[in-house]
PDB file of N, CA and C in Angstrom:
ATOM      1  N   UNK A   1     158.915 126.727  55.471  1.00  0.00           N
ATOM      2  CA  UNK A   1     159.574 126.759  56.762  1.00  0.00           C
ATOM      3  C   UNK A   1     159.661 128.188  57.292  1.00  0.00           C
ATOM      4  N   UNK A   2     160.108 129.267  56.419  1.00  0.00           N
ATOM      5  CA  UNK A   2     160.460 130.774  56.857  1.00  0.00           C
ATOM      6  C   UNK A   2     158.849 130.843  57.381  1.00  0.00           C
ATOM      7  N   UNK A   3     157.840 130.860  56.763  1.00  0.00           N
ATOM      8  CA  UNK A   3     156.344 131.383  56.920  1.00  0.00           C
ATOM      9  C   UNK A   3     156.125 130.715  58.666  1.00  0.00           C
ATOM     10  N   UNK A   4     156.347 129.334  58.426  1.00  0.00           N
ATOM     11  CA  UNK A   4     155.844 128.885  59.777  1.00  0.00           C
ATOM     12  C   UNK A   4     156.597 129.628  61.434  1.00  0.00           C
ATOM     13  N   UNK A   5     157.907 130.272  60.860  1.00  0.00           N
ATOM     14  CA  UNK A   5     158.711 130.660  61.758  1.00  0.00           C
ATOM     15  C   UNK A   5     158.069 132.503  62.087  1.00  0.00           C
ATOM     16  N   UNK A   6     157.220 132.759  60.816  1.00  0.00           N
ATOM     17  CA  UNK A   6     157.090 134.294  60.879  1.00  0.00           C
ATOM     18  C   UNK A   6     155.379 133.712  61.543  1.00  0.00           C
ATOM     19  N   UNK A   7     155.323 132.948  61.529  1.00  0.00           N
ATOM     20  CA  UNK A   7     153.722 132.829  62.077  1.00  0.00           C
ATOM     21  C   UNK A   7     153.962 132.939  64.029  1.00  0.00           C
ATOM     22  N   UNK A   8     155.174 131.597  64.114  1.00  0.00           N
ATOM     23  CA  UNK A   8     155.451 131.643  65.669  1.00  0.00           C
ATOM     24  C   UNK A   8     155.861 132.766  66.286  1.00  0.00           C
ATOM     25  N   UNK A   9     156.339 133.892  65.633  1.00  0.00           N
ATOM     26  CA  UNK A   9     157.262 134.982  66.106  1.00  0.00           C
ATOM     27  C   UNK A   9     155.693 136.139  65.765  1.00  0.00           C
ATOM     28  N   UNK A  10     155.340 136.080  64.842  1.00  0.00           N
ATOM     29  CA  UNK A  10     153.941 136.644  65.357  1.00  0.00           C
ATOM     30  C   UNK A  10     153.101 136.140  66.503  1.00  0.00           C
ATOM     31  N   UNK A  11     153.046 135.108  66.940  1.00  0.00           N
ATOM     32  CA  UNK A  11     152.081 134.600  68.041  1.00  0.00           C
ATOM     33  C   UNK A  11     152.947 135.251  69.538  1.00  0.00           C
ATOM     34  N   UNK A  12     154.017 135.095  69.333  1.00  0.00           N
ATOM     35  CA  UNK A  12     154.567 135.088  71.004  1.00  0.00           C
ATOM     36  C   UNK A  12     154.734 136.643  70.365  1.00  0.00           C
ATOM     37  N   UNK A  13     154.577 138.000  69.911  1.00  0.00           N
ATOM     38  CA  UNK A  13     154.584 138.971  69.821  1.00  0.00           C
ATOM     39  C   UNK A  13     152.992 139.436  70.093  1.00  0.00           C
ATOM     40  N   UNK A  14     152.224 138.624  69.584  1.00  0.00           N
ATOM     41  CA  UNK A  14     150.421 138.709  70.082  1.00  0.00           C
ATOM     42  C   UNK A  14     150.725 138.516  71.308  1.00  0.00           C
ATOM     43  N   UNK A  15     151.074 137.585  71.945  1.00  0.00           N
ATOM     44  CA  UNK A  15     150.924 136.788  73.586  1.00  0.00           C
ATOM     45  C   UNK A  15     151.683 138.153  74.479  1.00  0.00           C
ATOM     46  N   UNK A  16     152.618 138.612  73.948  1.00  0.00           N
ATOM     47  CA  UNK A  16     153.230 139.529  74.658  1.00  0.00           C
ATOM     48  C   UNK A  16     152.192 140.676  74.807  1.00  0.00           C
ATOM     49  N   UNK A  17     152.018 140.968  73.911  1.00  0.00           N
ATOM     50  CA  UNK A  17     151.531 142.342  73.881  1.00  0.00           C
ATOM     51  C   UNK A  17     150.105 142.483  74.596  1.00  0.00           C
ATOM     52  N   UNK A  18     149.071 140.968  74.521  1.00  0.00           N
ATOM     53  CA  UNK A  18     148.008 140.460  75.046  1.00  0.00           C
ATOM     54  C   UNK A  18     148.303 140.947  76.393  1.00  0.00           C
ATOM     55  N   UNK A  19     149.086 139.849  77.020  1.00  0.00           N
ATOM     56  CA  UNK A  19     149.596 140.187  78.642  1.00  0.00           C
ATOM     57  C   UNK A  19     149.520 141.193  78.989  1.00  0.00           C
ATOM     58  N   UNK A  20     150.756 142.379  78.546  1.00  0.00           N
ATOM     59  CA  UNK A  20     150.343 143.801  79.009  1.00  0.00           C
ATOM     60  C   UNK A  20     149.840 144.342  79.006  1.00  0.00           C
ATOM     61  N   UNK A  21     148.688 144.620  78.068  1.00  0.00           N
ATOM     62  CA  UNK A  21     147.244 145.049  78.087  1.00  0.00           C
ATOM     63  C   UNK A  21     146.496 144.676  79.401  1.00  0.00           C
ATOM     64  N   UNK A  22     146.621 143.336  79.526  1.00  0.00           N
ATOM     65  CA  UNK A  22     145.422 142.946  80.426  1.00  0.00           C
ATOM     66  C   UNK A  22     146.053 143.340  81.537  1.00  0.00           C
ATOM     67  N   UNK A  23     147.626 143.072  81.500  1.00  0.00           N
ATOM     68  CA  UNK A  23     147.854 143.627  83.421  1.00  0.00           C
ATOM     69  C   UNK A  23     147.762 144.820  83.666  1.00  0.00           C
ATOM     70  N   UNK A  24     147.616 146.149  82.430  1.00  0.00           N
ATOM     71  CA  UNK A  24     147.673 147.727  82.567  1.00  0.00           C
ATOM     72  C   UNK A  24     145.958 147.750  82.833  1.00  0.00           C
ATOM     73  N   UNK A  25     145.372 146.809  82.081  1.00  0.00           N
ATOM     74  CA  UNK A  25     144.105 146.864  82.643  1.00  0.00           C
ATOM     75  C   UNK A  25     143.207 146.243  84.013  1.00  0.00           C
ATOM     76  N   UNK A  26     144.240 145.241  84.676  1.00  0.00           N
ATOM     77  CA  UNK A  26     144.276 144.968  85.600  1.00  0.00           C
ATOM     78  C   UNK A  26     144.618 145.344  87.026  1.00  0.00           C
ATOM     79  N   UNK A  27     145.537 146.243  86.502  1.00  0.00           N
ATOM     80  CA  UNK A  27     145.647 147.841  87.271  1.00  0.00           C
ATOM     81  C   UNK A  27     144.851 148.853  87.581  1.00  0.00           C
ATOM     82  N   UNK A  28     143.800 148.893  86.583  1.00  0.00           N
ATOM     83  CA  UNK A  28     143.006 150.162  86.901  1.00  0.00           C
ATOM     84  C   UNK A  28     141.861 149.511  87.600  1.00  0.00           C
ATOM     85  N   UNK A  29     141.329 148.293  87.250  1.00  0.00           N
ATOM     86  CA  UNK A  29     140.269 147.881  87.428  1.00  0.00           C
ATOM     87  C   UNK A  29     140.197 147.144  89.423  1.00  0.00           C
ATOM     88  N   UNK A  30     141.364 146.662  89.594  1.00  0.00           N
ATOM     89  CA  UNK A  30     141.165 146.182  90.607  1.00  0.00           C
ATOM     90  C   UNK A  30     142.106 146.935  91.819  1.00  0.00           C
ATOM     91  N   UNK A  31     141.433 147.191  92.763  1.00  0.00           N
ATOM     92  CA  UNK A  31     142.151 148.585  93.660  1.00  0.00           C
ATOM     93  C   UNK A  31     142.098 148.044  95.259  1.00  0.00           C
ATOM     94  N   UNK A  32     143.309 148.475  96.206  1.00  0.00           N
ATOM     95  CA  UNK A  32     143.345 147.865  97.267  1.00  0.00           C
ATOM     96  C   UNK A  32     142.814 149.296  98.536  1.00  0.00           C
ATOM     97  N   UNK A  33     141.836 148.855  98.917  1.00  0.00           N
ATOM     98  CA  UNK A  33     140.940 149.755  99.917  1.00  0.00           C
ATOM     99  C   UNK A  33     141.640 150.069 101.695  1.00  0.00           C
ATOM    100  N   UNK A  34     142.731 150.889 102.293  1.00  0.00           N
ATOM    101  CA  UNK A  34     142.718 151.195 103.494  1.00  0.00           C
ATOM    102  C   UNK A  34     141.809 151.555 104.062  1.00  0.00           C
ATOM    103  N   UNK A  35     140.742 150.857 104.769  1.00  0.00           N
ATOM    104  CA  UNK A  35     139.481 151.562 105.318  1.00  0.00           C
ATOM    105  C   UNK A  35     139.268 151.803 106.589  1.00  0.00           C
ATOM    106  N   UNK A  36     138.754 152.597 107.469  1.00  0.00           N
ATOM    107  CA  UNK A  36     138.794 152.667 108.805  1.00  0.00           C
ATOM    108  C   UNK A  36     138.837 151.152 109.689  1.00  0.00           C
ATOM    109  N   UNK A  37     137.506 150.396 109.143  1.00  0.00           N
ATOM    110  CA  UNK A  37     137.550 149.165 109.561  1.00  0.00           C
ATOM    111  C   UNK A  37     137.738 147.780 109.020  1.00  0.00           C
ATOM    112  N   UNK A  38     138.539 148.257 107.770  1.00  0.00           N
ATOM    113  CA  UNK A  38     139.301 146.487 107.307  1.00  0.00           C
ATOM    114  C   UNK A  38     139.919 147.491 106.198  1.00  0.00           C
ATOM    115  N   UNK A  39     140.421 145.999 105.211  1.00  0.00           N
ATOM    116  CA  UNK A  39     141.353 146.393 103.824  1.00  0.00           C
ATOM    117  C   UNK A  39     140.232 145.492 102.598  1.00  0.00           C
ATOM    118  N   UNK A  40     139.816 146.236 101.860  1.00  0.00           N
ATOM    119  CA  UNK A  40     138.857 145.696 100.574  1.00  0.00           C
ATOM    120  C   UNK A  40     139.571 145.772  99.239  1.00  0.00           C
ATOM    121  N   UNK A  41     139.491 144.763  98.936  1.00  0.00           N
ATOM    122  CA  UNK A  41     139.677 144.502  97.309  1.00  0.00           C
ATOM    123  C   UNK A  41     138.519 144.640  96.573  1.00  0.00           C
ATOM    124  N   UNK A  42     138.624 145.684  95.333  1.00  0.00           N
ATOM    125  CA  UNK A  42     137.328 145.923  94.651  1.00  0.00           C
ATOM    126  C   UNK A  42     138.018 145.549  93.065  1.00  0.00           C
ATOM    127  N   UNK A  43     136.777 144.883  92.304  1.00  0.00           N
ATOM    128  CA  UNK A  43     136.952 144.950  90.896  1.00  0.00           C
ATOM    129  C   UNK A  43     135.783 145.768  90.412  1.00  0.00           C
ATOM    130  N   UNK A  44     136.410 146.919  89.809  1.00  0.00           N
ATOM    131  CA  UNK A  44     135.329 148.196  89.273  1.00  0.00           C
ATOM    132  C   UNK A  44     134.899 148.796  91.028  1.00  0.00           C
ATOM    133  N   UNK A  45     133.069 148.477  91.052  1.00  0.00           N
ATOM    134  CA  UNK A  45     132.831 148.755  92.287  1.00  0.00           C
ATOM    135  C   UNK A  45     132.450 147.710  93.420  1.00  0.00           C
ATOM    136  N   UNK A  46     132.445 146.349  92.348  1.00  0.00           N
ATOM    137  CA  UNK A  46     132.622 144.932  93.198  1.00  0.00           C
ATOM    138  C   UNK A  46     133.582 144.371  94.283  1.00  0.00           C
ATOM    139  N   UNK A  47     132.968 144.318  95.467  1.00  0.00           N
ATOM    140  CA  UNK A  47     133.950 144.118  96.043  1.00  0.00           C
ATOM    141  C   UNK A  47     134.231 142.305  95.957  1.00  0.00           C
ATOM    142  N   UNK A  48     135.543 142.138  95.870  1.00  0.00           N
ATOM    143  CA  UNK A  48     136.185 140.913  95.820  1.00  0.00           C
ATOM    144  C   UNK A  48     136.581 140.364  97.375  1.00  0.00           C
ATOM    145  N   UNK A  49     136.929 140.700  98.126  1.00  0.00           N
ATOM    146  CA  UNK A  49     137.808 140.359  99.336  1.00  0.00           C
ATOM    147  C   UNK A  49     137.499 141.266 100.051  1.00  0.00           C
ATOM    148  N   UNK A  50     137.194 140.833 101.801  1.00  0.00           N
ATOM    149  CA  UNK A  50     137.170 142.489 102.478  1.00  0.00           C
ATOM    150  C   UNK A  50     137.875 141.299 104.006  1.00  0.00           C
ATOM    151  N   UNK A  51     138.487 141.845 104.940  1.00  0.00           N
ATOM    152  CA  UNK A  51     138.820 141.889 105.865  1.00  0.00           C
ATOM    153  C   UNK A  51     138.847 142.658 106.911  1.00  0.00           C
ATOM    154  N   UNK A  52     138.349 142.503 107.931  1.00  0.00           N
ATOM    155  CA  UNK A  52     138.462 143.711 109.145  1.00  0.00           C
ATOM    156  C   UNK A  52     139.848 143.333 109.879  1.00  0.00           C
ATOM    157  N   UNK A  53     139.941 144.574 110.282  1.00  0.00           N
ATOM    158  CA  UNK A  53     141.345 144.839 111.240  1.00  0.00           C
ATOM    159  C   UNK A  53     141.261 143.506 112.114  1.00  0.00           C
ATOM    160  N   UNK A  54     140.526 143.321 112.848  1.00  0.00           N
ATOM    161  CA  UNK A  54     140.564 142.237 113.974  1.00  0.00           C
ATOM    162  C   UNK A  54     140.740 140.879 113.354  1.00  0.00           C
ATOM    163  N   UNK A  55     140.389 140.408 112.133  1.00  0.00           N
ATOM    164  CA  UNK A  55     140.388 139.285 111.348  1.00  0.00           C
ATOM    165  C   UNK A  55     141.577 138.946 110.862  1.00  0.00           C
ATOM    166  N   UNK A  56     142.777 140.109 111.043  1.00  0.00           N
ATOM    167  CA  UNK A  56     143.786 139.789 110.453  1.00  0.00           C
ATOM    168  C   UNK A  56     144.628 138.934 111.327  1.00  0.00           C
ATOM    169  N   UNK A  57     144.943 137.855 110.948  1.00  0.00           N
ATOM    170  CA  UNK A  57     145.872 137.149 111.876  1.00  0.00           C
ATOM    171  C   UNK A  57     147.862 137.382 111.640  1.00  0.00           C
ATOM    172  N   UNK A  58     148.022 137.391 110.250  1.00  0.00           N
ATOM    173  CA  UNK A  58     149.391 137.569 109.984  1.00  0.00           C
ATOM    174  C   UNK A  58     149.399 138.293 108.654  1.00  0.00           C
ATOM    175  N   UNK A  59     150.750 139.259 108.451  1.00  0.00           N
ATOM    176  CA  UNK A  59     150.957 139.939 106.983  1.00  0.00           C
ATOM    177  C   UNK A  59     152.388 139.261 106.428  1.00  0.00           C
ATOM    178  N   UNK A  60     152.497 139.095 105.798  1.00  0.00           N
ATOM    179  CA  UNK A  60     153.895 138.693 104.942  1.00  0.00           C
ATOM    180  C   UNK A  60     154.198 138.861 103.393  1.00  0.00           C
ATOM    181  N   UNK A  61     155.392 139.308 103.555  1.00  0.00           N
ATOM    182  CA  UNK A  61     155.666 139.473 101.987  1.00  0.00           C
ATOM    183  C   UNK A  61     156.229 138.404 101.373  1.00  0.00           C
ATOM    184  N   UNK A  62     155.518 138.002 100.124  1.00  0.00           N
ATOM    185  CA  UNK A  62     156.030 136.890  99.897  1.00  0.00           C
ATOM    186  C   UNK A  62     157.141 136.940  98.265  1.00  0.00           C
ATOM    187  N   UNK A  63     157.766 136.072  97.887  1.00  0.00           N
ATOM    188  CA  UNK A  63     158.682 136.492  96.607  1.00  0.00           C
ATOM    189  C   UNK A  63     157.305 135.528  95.568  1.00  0.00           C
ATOM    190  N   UNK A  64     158.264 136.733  94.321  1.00  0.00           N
ATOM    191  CA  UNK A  64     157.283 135.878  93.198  1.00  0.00           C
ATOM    192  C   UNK A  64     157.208 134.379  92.899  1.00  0.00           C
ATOM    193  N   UNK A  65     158.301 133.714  93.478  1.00  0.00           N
ATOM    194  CA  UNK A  65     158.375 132.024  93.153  1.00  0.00           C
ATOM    195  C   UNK A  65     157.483 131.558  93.997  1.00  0.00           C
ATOM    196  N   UNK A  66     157.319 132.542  95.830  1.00  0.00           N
ATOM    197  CA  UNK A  66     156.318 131.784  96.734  1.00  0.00           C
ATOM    198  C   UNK A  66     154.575 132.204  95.791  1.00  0.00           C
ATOM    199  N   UNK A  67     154.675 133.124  95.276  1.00  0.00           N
ATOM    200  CA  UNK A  67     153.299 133.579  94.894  1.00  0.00           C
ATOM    201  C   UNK A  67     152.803 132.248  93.784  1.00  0.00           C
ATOM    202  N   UNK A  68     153.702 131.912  92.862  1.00  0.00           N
ATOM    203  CA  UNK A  68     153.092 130.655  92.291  1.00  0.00           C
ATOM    204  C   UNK A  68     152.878 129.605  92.726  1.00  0.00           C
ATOM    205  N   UNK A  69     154.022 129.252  94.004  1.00  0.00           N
ATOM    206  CA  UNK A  69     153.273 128.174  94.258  1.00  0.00           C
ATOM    207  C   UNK A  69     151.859 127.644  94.269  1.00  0.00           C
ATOM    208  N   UNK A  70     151.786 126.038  94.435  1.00  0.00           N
ATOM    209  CA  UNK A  70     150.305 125.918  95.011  1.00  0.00           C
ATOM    210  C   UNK A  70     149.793 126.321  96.349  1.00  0.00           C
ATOM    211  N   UNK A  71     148.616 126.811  96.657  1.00  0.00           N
ATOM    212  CA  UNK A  71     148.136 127.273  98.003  1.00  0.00           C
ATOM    213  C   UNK A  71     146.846 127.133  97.529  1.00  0.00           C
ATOM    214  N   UNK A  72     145.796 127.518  98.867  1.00  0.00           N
ATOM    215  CA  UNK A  72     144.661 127.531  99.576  1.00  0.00           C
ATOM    216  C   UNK A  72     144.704 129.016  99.060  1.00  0.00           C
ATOM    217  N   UNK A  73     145.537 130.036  98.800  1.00  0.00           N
ATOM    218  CA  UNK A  73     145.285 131.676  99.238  1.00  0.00           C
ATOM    219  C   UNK A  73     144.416 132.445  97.901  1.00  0.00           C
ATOM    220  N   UNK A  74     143.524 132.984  98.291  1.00  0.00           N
ATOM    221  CA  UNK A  74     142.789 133.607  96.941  1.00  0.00           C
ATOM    222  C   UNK A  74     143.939 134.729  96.452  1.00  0.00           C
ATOM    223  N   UNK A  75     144.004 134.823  94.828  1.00  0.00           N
ATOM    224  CA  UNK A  75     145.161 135.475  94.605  1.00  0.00           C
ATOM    225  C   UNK A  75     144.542 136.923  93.666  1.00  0.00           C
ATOM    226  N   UNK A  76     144.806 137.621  94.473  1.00  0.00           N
ATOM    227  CA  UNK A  76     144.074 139.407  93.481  1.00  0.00           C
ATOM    228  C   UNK A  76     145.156 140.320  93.480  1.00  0.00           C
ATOM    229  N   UNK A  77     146.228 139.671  93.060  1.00  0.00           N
ATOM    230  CA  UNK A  77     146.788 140.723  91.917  1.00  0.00           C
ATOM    231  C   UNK A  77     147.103 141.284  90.781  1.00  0.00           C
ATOM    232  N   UNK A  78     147.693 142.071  90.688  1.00  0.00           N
ATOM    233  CA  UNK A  78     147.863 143.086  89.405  1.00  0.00           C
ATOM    234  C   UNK A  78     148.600 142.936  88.546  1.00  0.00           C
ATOM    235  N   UNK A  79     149.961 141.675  88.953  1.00  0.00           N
ATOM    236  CA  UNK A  79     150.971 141.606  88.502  1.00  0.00           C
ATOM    237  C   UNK A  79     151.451 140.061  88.753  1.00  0.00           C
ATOM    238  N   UNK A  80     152.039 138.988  87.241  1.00  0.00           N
ATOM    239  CA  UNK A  80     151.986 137.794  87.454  1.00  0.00           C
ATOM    240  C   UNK A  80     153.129 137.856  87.940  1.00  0.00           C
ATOM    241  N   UNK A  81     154.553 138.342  88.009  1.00  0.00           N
ATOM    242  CA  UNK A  81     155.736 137.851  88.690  1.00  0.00           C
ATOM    243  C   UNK A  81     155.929 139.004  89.723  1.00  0.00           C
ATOM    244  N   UNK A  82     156.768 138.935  90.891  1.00  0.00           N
ATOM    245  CA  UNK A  82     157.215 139.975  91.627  1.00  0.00           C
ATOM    246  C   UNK A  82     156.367 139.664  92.914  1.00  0.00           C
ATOM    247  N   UNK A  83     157.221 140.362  93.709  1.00  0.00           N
ATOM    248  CA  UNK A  83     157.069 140.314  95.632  1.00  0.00           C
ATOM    249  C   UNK A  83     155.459 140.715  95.685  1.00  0.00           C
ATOM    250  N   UNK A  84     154.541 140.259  96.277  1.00  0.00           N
ATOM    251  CA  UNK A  84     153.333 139.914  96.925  1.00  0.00           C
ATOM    252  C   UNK A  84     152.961 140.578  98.409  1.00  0.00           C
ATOM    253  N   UNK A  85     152.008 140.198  99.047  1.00  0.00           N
ATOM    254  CA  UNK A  85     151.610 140.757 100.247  1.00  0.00           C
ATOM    255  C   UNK A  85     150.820 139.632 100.553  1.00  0.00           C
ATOM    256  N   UNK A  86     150.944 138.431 101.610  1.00  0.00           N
ATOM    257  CA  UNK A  86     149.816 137.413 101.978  1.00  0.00           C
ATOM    258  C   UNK A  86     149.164 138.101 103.064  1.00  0.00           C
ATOM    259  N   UNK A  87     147.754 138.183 103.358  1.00  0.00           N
ATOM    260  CA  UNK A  87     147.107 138.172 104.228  1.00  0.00           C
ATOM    261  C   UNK A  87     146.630 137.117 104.469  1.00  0.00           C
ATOM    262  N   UNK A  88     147.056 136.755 105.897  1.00  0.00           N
ATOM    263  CA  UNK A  88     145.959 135.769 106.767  1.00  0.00           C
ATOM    264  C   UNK A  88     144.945 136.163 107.509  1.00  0.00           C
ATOM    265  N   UNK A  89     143.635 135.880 107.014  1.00  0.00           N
ATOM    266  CA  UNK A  89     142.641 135.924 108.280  1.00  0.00           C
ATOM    267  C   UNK A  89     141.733 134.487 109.164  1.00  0.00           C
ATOM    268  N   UNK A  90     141.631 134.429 110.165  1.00  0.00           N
ATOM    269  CA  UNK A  90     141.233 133.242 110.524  1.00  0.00           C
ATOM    270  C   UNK A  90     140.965 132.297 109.523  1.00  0.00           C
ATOM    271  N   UNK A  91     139.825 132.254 108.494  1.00  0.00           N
ATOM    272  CA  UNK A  91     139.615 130.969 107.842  1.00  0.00           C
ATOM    273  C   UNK A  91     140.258 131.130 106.316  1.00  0.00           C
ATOM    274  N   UNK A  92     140.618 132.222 105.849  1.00  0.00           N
ATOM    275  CA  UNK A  92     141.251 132.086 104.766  1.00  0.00           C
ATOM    276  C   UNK A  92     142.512 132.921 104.576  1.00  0.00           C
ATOM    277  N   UNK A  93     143.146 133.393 103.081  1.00  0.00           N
ATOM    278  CA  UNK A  93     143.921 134.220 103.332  1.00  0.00           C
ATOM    279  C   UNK A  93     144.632 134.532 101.554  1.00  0.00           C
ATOM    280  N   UNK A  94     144.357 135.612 101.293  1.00  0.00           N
ATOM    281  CA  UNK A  94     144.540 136.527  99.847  1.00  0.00           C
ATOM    282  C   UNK A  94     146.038 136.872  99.957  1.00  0.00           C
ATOM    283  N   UNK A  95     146.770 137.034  98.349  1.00  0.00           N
ATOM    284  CA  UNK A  95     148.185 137.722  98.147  1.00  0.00           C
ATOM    285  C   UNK A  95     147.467 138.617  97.407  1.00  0.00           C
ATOM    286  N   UNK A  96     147.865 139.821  97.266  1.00  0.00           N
ATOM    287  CA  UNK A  96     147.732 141.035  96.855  1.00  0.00           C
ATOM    288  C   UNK A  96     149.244 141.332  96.492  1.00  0.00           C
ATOM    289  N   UNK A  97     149.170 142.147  95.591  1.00  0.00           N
ATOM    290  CA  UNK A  97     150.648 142.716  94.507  1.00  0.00           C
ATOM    291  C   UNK A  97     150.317 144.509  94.676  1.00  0.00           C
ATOM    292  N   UNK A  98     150.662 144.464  95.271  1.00  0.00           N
ATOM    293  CA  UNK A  98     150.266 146.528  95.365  1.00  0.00           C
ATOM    294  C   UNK A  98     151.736 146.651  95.151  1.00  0.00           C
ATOM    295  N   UNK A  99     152.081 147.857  94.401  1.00  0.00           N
ATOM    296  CA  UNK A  99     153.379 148.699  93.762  1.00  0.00           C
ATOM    297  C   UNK A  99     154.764 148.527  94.613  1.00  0.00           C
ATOM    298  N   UNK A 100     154.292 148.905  96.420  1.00  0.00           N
ATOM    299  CA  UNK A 100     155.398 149.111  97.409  1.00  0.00           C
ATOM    300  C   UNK A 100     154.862 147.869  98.665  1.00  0.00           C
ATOM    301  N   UNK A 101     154.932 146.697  98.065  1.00  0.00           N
ATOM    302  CA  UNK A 101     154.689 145.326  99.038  1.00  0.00           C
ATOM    303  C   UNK A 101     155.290 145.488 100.385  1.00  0.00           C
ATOM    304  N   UNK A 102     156.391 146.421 100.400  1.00  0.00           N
ATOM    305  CA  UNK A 102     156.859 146.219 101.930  1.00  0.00           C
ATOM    306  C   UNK A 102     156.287 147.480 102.888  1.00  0.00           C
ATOM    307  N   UNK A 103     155.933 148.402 102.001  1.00  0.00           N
ATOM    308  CA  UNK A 103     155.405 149.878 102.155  1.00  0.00           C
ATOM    309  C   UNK A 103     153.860 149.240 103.030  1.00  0.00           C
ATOM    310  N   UNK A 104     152.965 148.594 102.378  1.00  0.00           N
ATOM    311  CA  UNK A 104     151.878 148.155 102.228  1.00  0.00           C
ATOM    312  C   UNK A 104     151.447 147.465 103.131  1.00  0.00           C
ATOM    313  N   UNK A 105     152.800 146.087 103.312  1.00  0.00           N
ATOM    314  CA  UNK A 105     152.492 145.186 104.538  1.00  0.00           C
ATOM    315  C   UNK A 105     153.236 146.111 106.256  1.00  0.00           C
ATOM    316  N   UNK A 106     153.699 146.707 106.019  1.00  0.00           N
ATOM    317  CA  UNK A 106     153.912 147.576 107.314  1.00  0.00           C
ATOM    318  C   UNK A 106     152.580 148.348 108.035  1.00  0.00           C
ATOM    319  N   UNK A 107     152.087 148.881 106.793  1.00  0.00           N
ATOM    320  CA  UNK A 107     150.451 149.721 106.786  1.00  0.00           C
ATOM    321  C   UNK A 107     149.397 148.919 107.106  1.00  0.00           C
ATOM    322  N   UNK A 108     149.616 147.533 106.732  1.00  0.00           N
ATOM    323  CA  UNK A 108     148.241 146.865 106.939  1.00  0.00           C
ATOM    324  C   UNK A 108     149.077 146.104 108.280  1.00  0.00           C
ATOM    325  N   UNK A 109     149.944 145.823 108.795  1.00  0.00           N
ATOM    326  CA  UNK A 109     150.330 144.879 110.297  1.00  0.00           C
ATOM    327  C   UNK A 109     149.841 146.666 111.311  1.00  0.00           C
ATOM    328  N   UNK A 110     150.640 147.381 110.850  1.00  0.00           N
ATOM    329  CA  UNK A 110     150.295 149.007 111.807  1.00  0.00           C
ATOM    330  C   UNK A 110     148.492 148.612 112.306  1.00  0.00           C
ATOM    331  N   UNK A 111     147.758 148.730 111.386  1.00  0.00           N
ATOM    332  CA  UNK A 111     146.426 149.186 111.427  1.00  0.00           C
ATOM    333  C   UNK A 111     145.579 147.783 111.912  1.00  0.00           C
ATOM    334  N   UNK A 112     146.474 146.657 111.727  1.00  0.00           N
ATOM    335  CA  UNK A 112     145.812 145.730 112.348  1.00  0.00           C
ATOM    336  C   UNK A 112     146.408 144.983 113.797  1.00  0.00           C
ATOM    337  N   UNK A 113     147.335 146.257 113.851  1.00  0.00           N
ATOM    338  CA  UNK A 113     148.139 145.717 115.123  1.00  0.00           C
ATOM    339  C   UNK A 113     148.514 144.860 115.410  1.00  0.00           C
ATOM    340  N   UNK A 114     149.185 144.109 114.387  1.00  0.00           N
ATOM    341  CA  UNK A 114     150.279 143.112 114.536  1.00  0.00           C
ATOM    342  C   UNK A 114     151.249 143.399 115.036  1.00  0.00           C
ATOM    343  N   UNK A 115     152.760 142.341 115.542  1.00  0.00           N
ATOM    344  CA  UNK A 115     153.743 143.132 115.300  1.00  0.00           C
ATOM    345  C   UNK A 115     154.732 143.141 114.271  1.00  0.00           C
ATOM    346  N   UNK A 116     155.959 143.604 114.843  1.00  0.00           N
ATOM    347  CA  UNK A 116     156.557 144.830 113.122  1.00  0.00           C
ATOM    348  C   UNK A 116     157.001 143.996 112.259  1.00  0.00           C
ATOM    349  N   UNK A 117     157.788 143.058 112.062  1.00  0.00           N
ATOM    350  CA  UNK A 117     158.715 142.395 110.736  1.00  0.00           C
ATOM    351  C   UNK A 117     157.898 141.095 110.746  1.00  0.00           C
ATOM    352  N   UNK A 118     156.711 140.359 111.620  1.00  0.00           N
ATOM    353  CA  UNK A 118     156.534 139.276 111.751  1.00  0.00           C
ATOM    354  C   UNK A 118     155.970 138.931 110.205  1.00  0.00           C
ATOM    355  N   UNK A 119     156.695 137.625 109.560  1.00  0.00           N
ATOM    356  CA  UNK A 119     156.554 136.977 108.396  1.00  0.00           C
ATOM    357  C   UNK A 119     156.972 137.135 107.063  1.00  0.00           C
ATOM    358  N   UNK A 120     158.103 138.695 107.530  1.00  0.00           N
ATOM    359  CA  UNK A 120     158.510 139.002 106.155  1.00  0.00           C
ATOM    360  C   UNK A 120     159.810 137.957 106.045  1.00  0.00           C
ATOM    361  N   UNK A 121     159.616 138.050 104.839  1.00  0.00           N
ATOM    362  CA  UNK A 121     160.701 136.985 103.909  1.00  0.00           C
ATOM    363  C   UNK A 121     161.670 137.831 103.002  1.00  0.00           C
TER     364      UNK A 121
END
């Protein structure tokens, strides 16, 4: 009985430690692009997601319970719990997890000329 209990308490100490690895490495690897003419998501030098300014229809910050929900939204972030960033563009629409979500979605409604608080939560 003790062994089977030192086996489970080793596994969820693997699982832990697994996770943070991959999200510190999920950090470096995938990076959010301010570009003259849209916002790009790259993995390494792949780009994942790109949007132009004009494509953006709405920005919103969303909480970590809205980020799990189910959705349609392609999801490229860095981080599994915590406040989000949805972009809508006409036919689809990505959450992104960048460090300062409210910092971020102000910068991307500015540059895509939205207006100011529309969709924050």
């Amino acid at each position: 009985m003790t062994t089977l209990i030192l086996i489970v308490l080793l596994g969820v100490v693997v699982l832990a430690v697994g996770s943070a690895i991959s999200l510190a490495v999920l950090r470096t690897v995938i990076r959010y692009h301010l570009e003259a003419d849209g916002i790009r998501v790259t993995f390494l030098s792949f780009t994942l997601w790109y949007a132009r300014w004009t494509e953006i229809r709405s920005v919103s910050v969303v909480s970590g319970w809205q980020i799990m929900r189910p959705s349609l939204a392609v999801r490229l972030g860095t981080k599994l719990l915590g406040p989000g960033v949805q972009i809508n563009k006409r036919h689809c629409s990505a959450v992104l997890t960048p460090n300062d979500p409210e910092g971020f979605a102000r910068e991307v409604r500015q540059r895509a000329m939205l207006p100011g608080l529309e969709g924050s939560e």
